[in-house]
Protein backbone atom coordinates (compact mmCIF):
# COMPACT_ATOMS: atom_id res chain seq x y z
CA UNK A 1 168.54 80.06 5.66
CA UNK A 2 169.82 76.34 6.06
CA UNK A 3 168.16 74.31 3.65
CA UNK A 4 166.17 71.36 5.11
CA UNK A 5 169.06 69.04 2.12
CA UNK A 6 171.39 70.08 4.59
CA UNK A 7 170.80 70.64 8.46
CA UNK A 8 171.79 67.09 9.19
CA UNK A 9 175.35 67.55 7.22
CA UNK A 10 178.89 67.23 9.09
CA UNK A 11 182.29 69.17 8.66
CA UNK A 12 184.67 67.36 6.10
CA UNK A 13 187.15 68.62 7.99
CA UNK A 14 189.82 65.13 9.52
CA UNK A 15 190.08 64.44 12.91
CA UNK A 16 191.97 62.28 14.77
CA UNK A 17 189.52 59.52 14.68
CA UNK A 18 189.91 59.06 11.04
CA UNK A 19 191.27 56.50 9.74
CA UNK A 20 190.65 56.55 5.55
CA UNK A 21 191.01 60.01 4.15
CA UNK A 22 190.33 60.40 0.32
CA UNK A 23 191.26 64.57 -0.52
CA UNK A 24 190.38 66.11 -3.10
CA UNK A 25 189.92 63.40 -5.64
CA UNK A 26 189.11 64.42 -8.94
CA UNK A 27 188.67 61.78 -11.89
CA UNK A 28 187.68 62.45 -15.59
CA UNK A 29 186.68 59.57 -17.99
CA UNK A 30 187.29 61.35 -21.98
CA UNK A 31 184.44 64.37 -21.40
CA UNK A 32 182.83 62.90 -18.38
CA UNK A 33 183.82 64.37 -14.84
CA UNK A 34 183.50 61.52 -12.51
CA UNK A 35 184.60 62.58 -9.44
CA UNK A 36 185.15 66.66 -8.85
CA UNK A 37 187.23 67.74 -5.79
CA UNK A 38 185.89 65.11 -3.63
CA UNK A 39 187.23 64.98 -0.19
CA UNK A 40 185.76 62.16 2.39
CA UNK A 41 187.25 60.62 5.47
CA UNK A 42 185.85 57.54 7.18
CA UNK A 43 186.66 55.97 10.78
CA UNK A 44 188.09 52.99 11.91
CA UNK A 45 185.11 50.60 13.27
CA UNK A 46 182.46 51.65 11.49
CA UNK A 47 180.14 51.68 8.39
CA UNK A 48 180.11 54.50 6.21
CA UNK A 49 177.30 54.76 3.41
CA UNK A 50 178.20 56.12 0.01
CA UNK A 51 174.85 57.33 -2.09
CA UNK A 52 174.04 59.45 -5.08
CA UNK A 53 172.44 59.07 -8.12
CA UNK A 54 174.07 56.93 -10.92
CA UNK A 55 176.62 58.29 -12.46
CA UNK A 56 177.67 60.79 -9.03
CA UNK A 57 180.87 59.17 -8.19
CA UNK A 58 180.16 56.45 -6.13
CA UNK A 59 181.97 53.69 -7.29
CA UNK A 60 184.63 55.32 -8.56
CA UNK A 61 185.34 57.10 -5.58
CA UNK A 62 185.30 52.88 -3.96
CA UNK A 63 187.40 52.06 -6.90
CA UNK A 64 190.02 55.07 -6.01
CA UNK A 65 190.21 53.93 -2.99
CA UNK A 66 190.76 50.39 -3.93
CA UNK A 67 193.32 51.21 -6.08
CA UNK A 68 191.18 50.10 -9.12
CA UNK A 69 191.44 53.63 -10.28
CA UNK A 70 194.68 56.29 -10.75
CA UNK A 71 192.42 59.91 -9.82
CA UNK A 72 194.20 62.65 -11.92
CA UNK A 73 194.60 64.64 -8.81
CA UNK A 74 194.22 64.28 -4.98
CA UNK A 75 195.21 61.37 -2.27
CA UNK A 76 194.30 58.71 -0.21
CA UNK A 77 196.13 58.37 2.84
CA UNK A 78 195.30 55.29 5.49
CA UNK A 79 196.45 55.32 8.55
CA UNK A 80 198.92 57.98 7.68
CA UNK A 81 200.47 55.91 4.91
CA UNK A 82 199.66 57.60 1.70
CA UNK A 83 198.68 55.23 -1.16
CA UNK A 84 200.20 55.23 -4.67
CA UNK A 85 197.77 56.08 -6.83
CA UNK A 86 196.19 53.76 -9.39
CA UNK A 87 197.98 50.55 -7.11
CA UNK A 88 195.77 47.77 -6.62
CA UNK A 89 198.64 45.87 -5.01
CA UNK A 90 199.48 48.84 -2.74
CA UNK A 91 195.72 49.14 -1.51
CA UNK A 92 195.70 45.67 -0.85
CA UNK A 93 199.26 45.43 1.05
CA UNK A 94 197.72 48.23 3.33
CA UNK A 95 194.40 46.14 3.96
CA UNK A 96 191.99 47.40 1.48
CA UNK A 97 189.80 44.94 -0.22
CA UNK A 98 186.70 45.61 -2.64
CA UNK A 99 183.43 43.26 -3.16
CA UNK A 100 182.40 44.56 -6.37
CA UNK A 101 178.76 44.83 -7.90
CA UNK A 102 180.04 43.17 -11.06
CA UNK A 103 181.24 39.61 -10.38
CA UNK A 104 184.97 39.87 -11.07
CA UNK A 105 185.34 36.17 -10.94
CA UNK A 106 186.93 32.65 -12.95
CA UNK A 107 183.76 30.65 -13.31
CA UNK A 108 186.06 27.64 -14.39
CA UNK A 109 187.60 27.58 -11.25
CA UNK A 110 186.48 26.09 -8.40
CA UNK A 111 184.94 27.93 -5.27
CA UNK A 112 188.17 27.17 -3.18
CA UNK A 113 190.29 27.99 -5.96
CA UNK A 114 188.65 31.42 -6.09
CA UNK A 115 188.84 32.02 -2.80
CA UNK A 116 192.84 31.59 -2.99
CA UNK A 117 193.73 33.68 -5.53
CA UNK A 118 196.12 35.46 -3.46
CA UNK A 119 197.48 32.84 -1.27
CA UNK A 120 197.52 29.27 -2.62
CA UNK A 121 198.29 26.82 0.39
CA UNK A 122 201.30 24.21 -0.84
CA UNK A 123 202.38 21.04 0.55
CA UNK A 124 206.06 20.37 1.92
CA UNK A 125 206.71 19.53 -2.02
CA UNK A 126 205.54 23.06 -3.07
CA UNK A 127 202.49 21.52 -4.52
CA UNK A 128 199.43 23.08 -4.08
CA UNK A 129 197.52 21.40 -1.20
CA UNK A 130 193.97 21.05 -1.76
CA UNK A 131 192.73 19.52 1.13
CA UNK A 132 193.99 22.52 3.10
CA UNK A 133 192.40 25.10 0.26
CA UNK A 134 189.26 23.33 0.70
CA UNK A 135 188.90 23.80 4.57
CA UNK A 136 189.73 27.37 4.25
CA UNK A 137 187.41 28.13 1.55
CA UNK A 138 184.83 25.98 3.83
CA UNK A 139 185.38 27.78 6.82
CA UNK A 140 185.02 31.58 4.59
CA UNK A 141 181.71 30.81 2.62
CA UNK A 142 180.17 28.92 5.25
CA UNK A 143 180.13 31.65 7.53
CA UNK A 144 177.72 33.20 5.04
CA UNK A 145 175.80 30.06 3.41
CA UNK A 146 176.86 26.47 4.66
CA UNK A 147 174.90 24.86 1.10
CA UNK A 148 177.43 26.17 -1.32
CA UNK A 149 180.13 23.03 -2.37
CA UNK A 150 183.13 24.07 -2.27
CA UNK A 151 184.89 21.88 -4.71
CA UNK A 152 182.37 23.13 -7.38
CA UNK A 153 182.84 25.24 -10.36
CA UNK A 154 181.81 28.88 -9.62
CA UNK A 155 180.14 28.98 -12.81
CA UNK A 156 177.95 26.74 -11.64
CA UNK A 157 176.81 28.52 -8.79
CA UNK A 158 173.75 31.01 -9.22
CA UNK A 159 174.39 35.01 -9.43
CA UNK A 160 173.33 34.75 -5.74
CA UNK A 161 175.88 32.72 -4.67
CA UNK A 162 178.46 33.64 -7.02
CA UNK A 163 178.12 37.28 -4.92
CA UNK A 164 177.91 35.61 -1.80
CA UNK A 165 181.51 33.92 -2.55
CA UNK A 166 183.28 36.94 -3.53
CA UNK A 167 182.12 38.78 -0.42
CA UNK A 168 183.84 35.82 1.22
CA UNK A 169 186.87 36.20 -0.59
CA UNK A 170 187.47 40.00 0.94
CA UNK A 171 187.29 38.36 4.21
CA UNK A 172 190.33 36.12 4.01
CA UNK A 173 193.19 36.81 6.60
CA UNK A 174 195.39 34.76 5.05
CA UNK A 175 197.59 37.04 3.12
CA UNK A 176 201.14 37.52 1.46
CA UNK A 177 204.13 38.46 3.43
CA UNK A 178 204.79 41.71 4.12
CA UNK A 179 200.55 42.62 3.53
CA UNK A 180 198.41 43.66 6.53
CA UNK A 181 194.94 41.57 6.89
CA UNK A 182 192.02 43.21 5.93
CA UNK A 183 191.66 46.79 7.50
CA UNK A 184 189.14 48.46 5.22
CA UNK A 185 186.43 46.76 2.94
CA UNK A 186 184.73 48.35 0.03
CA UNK A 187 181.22 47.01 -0.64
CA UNK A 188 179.77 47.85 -3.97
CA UNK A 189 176.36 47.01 -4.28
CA UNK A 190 177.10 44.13 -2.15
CA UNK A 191 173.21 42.58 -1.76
CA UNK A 192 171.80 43.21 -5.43
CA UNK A 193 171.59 39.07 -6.13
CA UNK A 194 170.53 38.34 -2.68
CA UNK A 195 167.93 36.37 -1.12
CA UNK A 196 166.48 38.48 2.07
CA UNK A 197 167.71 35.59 4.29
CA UNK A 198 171.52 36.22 2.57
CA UNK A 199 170.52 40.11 3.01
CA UNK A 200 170.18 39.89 6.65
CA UNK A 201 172.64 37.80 7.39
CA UNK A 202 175.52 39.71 5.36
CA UNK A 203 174.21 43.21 7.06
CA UNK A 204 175.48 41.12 10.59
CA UNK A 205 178.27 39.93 9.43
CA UNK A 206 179.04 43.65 8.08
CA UNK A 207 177.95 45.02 11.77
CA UNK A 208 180.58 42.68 13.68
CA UNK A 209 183.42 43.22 11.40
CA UNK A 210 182.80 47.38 12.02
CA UNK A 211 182.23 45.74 15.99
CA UNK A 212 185.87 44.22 15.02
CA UNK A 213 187.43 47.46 14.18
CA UNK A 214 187.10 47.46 10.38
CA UNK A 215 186.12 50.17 8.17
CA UNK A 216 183.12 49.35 6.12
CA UNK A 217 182.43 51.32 3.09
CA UNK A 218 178.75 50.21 1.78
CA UNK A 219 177.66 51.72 -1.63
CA UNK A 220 174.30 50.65 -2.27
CA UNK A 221 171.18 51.87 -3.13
CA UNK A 222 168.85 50.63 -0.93
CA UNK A 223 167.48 52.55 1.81
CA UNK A 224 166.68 50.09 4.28
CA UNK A 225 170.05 48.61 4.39
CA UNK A 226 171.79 52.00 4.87
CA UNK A 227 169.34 52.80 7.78
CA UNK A 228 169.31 49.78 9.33
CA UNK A 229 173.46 48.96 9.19
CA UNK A 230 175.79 52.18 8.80
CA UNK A 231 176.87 54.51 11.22
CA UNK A 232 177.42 57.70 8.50
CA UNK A 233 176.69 58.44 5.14
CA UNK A 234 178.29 60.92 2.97
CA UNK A 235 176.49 61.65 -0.79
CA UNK A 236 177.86 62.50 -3.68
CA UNK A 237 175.69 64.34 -7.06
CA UNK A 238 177.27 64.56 -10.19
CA UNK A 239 180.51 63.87 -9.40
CA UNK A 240 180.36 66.49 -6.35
CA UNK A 241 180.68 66.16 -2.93
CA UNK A 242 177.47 67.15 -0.81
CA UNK A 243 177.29 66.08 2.95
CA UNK A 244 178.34 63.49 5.63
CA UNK A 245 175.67 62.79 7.97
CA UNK A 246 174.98 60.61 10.88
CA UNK A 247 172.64 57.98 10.25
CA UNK A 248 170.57 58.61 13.29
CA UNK A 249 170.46 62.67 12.91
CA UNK A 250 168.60 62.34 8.83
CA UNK A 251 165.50 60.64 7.34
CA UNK A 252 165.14 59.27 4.27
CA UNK A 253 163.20 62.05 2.57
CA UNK A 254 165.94 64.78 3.30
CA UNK A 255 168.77 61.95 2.36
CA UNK A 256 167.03 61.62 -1.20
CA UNK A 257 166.56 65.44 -1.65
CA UNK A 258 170.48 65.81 -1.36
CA UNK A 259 171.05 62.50 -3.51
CA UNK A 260 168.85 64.10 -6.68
CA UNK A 261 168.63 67.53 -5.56
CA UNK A 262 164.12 67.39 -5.44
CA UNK A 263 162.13 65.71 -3.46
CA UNK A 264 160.07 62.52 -4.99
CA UNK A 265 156.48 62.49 -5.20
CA UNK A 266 154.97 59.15 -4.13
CA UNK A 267 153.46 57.42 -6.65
CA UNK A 268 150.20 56.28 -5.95
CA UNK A 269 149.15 52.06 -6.98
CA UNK A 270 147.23 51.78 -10.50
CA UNK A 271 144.43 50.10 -11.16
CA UNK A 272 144.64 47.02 -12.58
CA UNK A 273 142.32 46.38 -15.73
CA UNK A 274 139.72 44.17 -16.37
CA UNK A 275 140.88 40.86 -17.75
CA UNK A 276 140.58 40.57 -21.57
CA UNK A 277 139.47 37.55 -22.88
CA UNK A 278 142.54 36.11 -24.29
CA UNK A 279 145.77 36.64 -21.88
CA UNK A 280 148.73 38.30 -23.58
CA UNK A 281 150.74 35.57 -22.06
CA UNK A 282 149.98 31.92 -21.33
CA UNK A 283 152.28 29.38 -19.77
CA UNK A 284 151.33 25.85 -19.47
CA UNK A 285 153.43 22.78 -18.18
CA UNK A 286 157.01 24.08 -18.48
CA UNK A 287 159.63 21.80 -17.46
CA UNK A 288 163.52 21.98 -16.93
CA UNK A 289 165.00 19.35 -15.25
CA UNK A 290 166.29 20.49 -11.76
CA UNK A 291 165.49 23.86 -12.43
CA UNK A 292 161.11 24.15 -13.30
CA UNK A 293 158.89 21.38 -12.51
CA UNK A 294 155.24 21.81 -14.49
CA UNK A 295 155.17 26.20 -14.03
CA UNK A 296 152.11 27.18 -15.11
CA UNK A 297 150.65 30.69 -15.32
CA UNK A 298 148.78 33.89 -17.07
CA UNK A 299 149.32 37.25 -17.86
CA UNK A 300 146.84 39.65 -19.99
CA UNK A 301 147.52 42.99 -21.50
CA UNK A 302 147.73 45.90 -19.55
CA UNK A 303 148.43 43.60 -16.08
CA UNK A 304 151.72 43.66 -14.54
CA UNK A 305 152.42 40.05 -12.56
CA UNK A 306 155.04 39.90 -10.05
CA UNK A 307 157.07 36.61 -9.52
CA UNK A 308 158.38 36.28 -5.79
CA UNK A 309 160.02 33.74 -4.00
CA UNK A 310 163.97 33.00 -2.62
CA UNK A 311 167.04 33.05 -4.73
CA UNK A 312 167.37 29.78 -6.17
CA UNK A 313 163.42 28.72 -6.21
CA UNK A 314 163.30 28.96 -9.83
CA UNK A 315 162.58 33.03 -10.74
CA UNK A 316 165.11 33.70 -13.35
CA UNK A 317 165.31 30.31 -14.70
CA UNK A 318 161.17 31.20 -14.71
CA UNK A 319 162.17 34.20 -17.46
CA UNK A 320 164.96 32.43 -18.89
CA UNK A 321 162.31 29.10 -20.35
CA UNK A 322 159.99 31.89 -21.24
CA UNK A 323 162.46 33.60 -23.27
CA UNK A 324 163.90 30.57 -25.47
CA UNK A 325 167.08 30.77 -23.03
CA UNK A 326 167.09 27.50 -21.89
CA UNK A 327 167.45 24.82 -23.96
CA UNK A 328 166.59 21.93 -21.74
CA UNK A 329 163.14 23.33 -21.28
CA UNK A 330 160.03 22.10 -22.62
CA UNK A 331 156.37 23.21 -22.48
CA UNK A 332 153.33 25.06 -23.92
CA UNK A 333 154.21 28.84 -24.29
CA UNK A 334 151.34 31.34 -26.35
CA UNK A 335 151.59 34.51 -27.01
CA UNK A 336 147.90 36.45 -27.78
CA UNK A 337 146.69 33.05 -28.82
CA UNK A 338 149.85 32.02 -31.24
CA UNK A 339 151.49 29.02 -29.83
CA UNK A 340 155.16 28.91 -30.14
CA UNK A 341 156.31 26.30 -32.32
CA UNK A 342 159.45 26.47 -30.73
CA UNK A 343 161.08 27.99 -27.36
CA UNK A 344 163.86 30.05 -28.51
CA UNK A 345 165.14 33.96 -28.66
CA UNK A 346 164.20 34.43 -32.20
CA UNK A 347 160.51 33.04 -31.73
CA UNK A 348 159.85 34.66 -28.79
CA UNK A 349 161.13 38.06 -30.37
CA UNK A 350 158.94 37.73 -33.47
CA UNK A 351 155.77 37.81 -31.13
CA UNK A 352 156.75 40.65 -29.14
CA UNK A 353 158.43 38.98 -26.34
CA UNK A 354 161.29 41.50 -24.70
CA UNK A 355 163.50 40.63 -21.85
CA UNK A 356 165.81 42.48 -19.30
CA UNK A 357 168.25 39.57 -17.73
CA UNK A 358 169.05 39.57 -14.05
CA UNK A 359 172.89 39.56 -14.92
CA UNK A 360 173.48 42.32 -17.41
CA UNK A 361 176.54 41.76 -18.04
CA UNK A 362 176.57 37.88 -18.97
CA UNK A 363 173.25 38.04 -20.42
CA UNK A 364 172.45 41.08 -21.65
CA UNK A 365 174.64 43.64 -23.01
CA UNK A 366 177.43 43.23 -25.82
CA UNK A 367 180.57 45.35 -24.35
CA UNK A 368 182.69 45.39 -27.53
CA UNK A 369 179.45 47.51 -29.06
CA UNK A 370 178.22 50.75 -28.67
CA UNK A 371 175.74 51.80 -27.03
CA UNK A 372 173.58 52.05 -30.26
CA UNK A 373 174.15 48.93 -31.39
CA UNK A 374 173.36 47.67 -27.95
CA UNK A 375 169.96 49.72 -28.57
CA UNK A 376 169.01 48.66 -32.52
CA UNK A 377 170.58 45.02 -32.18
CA UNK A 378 167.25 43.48 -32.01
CA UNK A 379 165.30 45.83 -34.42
CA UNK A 380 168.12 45.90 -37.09
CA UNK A 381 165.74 43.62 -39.35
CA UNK A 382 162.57 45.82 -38.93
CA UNK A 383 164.47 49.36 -39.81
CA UNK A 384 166.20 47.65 -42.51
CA UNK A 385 165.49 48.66 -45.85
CA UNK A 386 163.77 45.77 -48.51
CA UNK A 387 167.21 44.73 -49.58
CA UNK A 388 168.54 43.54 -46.35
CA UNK A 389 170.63 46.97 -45.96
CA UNK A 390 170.97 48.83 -42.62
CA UNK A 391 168.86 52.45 -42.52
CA UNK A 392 171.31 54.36 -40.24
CA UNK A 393 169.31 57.81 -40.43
CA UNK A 394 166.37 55.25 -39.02
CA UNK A 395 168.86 53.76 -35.99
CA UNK A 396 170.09 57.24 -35.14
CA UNK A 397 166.55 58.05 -34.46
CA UNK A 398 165.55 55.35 -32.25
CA UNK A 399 168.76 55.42 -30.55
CA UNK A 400 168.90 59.00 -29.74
CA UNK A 401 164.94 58.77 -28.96
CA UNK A 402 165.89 55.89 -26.28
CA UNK A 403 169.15 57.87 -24.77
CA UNK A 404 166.74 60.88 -24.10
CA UNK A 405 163.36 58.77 -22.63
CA UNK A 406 165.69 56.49 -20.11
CA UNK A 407 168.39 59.72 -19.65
CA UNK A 408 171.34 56.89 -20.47
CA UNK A 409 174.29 59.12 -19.14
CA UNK A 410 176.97 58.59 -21.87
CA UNK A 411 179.73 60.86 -23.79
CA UNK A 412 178.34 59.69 -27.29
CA UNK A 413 175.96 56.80 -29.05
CA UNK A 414 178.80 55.49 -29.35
CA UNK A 415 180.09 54.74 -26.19
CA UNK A 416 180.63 51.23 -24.97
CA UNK A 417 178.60 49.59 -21.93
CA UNK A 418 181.89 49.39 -20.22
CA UNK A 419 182.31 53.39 -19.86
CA UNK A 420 178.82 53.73 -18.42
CA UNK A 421 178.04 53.00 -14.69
CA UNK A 422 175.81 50.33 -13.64
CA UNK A 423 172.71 52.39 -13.49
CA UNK A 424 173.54 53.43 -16.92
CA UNK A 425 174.09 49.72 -18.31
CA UNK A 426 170.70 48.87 -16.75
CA UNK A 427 168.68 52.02 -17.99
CA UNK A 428 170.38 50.57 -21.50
CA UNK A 429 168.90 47.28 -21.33
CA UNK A 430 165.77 48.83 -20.16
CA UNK A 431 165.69 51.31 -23.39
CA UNK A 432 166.34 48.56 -25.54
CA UNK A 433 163.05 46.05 -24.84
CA UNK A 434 160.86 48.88 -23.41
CA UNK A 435 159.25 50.11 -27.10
CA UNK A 436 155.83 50.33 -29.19
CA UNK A 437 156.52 46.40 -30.98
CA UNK A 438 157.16 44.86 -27.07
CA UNK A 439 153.77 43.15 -26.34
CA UNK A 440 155.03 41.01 -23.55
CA UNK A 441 157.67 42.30 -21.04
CA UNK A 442 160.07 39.91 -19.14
CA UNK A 443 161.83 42.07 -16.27
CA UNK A 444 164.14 39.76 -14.16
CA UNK A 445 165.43 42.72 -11.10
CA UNK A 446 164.72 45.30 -13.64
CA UNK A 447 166.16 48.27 -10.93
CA UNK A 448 168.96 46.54 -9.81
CA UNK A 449 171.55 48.64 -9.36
CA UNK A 450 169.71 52.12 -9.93
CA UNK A 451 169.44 54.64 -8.11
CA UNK A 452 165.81 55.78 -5.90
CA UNK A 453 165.31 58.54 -8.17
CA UNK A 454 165.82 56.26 -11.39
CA UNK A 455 163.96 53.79 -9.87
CA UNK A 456 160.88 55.88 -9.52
CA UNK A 457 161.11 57.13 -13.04
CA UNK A 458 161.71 53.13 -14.07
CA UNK A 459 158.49 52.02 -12.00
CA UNK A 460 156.49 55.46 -14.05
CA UNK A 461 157.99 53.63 -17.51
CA UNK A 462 156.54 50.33 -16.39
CA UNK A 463 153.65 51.49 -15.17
CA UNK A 464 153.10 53.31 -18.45
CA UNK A 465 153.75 50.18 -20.31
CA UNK A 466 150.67 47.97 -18.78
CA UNK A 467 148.49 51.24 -19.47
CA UNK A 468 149.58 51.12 -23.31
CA UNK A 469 148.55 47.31 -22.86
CA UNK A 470 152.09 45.43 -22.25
CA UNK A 471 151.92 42.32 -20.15
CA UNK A 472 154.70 42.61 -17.73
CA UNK A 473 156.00 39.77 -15.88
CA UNK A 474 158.18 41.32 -12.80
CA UNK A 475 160.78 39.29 -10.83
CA UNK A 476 162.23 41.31 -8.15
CA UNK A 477 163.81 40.39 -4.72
CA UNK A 478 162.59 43.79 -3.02
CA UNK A 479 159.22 43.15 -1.62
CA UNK A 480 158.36 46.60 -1.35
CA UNK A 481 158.70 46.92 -4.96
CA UNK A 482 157.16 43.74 -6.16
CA UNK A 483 154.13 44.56 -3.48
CA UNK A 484 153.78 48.28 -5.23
CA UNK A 485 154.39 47.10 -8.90
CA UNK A 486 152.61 43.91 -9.14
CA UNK A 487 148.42 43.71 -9.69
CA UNK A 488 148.97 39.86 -8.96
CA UNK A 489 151.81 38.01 -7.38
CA UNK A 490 152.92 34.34 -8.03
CA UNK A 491 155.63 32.78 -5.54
CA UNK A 492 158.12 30.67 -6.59
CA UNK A 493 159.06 27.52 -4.28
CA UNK A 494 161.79 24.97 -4.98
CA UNK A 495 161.19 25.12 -8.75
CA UNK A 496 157.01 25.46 -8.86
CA UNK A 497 154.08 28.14 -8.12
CA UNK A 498 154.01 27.27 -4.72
CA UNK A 499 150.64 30.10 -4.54
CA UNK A 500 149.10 33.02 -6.38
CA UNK A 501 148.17 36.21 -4.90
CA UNK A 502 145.80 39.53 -5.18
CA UNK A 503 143.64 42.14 -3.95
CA UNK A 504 145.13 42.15 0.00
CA UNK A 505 146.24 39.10 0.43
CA UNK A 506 149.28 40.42 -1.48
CA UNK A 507 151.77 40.84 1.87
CA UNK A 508 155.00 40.79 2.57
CA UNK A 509 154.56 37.94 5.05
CA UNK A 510 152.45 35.79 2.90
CA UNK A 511 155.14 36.21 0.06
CA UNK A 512 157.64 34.46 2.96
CA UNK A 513 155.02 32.35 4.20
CA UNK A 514 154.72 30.75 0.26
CA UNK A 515 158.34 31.11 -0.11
CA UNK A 516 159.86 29.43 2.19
CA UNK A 517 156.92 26.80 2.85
CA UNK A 518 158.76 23.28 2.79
CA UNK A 519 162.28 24.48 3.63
């Protein structure tokens, strides 16, 4: 009998409407099997989903494709021309471009001057000609948002925009001699950093470039993009290929049964507990110029607060103050009734502060460490013996304790962040804060990048944090999510609490309405 996983599934097999055929790709990373025997095709003009778990193949089956990767065995072959293997400069002569989850970016360059990478515009002296630089790199990023300066530093620019400009970058027609424009465009995670305005208006953009004849490849995790933009979706688990179906022909429950192989329970919204007379948290006149003006706000133990609003109204720079990150902030910060004497890392960490960064990669994890360093970096000075001297038979035991309650996928402790896939690095960070000395719990998009399945087992983990009597501060910009995380919502506007929200005033459209009041 036909499994319910697998009535909506379509033949492998090539026809002649495709355009992009990866066969039989297989790709092994020291003892971990990335990619097994993997064989998908994908049309010209549309938008073809790639899901899975973390860790099943997705992005390095994009990166394969993309030339970011040499597979140990099978091909790619576009529009009959088969690619060389492991060739980033062959993928990209035959129109294949990648928009990568990780910002792969020069922040001391300007917007324009990352935007021209590959083709600098010169003058009839050969020197480079800015003006002309500028009004391309105008007319790429404005298409997606008209407020970003091109003559800025990237590094300037928030992780939202920062993603926003490399996502312009792989639509640039201007290319070398000899190179064909862009003909196929892999999206990796494309809308993690993005505000739902920036959401919607990327998912057009990707619906008239398909319209335009391009092949879309979207890797993302979120449901209601895949539904609501691609045409097909073929899913991968553990490294294996399992189906291509068409969007309109599968639901979402029998899509995540073939992702993780079980279907997922719902889980049902906790009740909040009473208030205890002193809040965990208290927050009272923070200020940062241009970034906080006078944030104010409570959390007590065992409540989990959500933090809404747009990117760029102040969320992470929010958690960032909080923290000790920023060093331009000032304010009243107390932790169960001890008032910081300072805002810094080290002060906020001796109360039982822990923090999960919206950028993991620039903020949070060390990638010339393992993994278990990554884990006991912060805790080094409580498992140390009297003497100052590291316990190692005391690390190994938290460390392998952690790897085993978030299910980090890894070939040793030892590892480095850099071998692990995003969901991986995340569910890292996670294991790291997420322990019996955390009092107070900063999550800044704490499932970015994870997959449905991890994500329900992250929510269970933060749940089960506010019962052991964790405050949690959430930011996320899913509304479902913050909606069935948060007991209470606050809403970020332009800097400030522009409103506070509970019981069922807690919407989606009242989030919006607070967000975007004033704009």
């Amino acid at each position: 009998m036909t499994s319910p996983a697998s009535q909506s599934a379509t033949s492998t097999a090539t026809s002649a409407a495709d355009f992009l055929i990866a066969s039989g790709i297989s790709k092994r990373f020291a003892v971990t099997q990335a990619l097994d025997n993997v064989s998908v095709s994908f049309r010209a003009g549309e938008v073809h989903a790639l899901m899975g778990e973390n860790g099943a193949g997705k992005s390095t089956l994009g990166k394969v494709i993309s030339g970011l990767h040499k597979q140990d065995s099978g091909t790619v072959t576009i529009a009959g021309h088969t690619l060389n293997p492991g060739s980033l400069d062959d993928a990209f002569r035959a129109g294949i471009r990648i928009v990568h989850q990780e910002l792969a970016q020069c922040p001391n360059l300007t917007v324009a001057e990352n935007l021209s990478l590959h083709h600098i515009p010169r003058n009839g002296l050969g020197l480079v000609d800015y003006s002309a630089m500028n009004e391309r790199a105008a007319r790429l990023v404005h298409t997606l948002d008209d407020g970003i300066d091109v003559r800025a530093e990237l590094g300037t620019l928030t992780a939202g925009r920062r993603q926003i400009v490399q996502i312009a970058s792989s639509l640039d027609a201007a290319v070398p001699a000899g190179a064909s424009p862009p003909r196929v465009i892999v999206f990796d995670e494309p809308t993690s950093s993005l505000s739902l305005h920036e959401t919607s208006r990327l998912l057009q953009i990707i619906r008239k470039l398909a319209a335009d004849g391009l092949t879309c490849i979207y890797v993302s995790h979120r449901m209601s993009e895949i539904f609501e933009v691609c045409d097909r979706v073929s899913v991968l688990r553990d490294g294996k290929f399992v189906a291509t179906n068409v969007i309109k022909e599968i639901n979402e429950p029998i899509l995540v049964e073939q992702m993780i192989g079980r279907r997922i329970e719902a889980v049902a919204k906790r009740t909040p507990p009473p208030a205890a007379p002193v809040p965990a948290l208290r927050v009272a006149n923070l200020v940062s110029a241009g970034k906080l003006n006078s944030v104010g706000f409570e959390v007590h133990p065992g409540e989990i607060l959500g933090v809404g609003g747009l990117v760029g109204s102040g969320r992470s720079e929010l958690l960032d103050a909080v923290f000790g990150l920023d060093p331009s902030a000032n304010g009243e910060i107390i932790v169960n009734g001890q008032r910081l004497a300072s805002l810094g890392p080290r002060a906020a960490m001796a109360t039982g502060m822990g923090y999960v960064p919206e950028d993991r990669r620039l903020q949070g994890l060390f990638f010339d460490l393992g993994i278990d360093e990554n884990i006991v970096l912060p805790f080094m000075r409580r498992l140390a013996a009297g003497i100052g001297l590291r316990r190692f038979g005391s690390e190994r035991a938290l460390v392998g304790g952690k790897m085993t309650e978030f299910r980090v996928k890894a070939a040793s402790p030892a590892s480095r962040p850099g071998e692990l896939s995003g969901g991986n690095q995340q569910k890292l960070l996670l294991a790291r804060w997420m322990g019996r000395d955390t009092k107070v719990l900063l999550l800044d998009e704490p499932t970015r990048g994870i997959d449905i399945g991890t994500k329900t087992e992250v929510y269970k983990l933060i749940r089960a944090a506010a019962d052991a009597g964790v405050a949690v501060v959430v930011v996320s910009s899913e509304m479902p999510e913050l909606l069935s995380l948060s007991d209470r919502l606050i809403v970020m506007n332009q800097g400030t609490v522009a409103g506070e929200l509970r019981g069922d005033d807690m919407t989606q459209t009242n989030i919006l309405r607070l967000a975007t009041q004033g704009h």
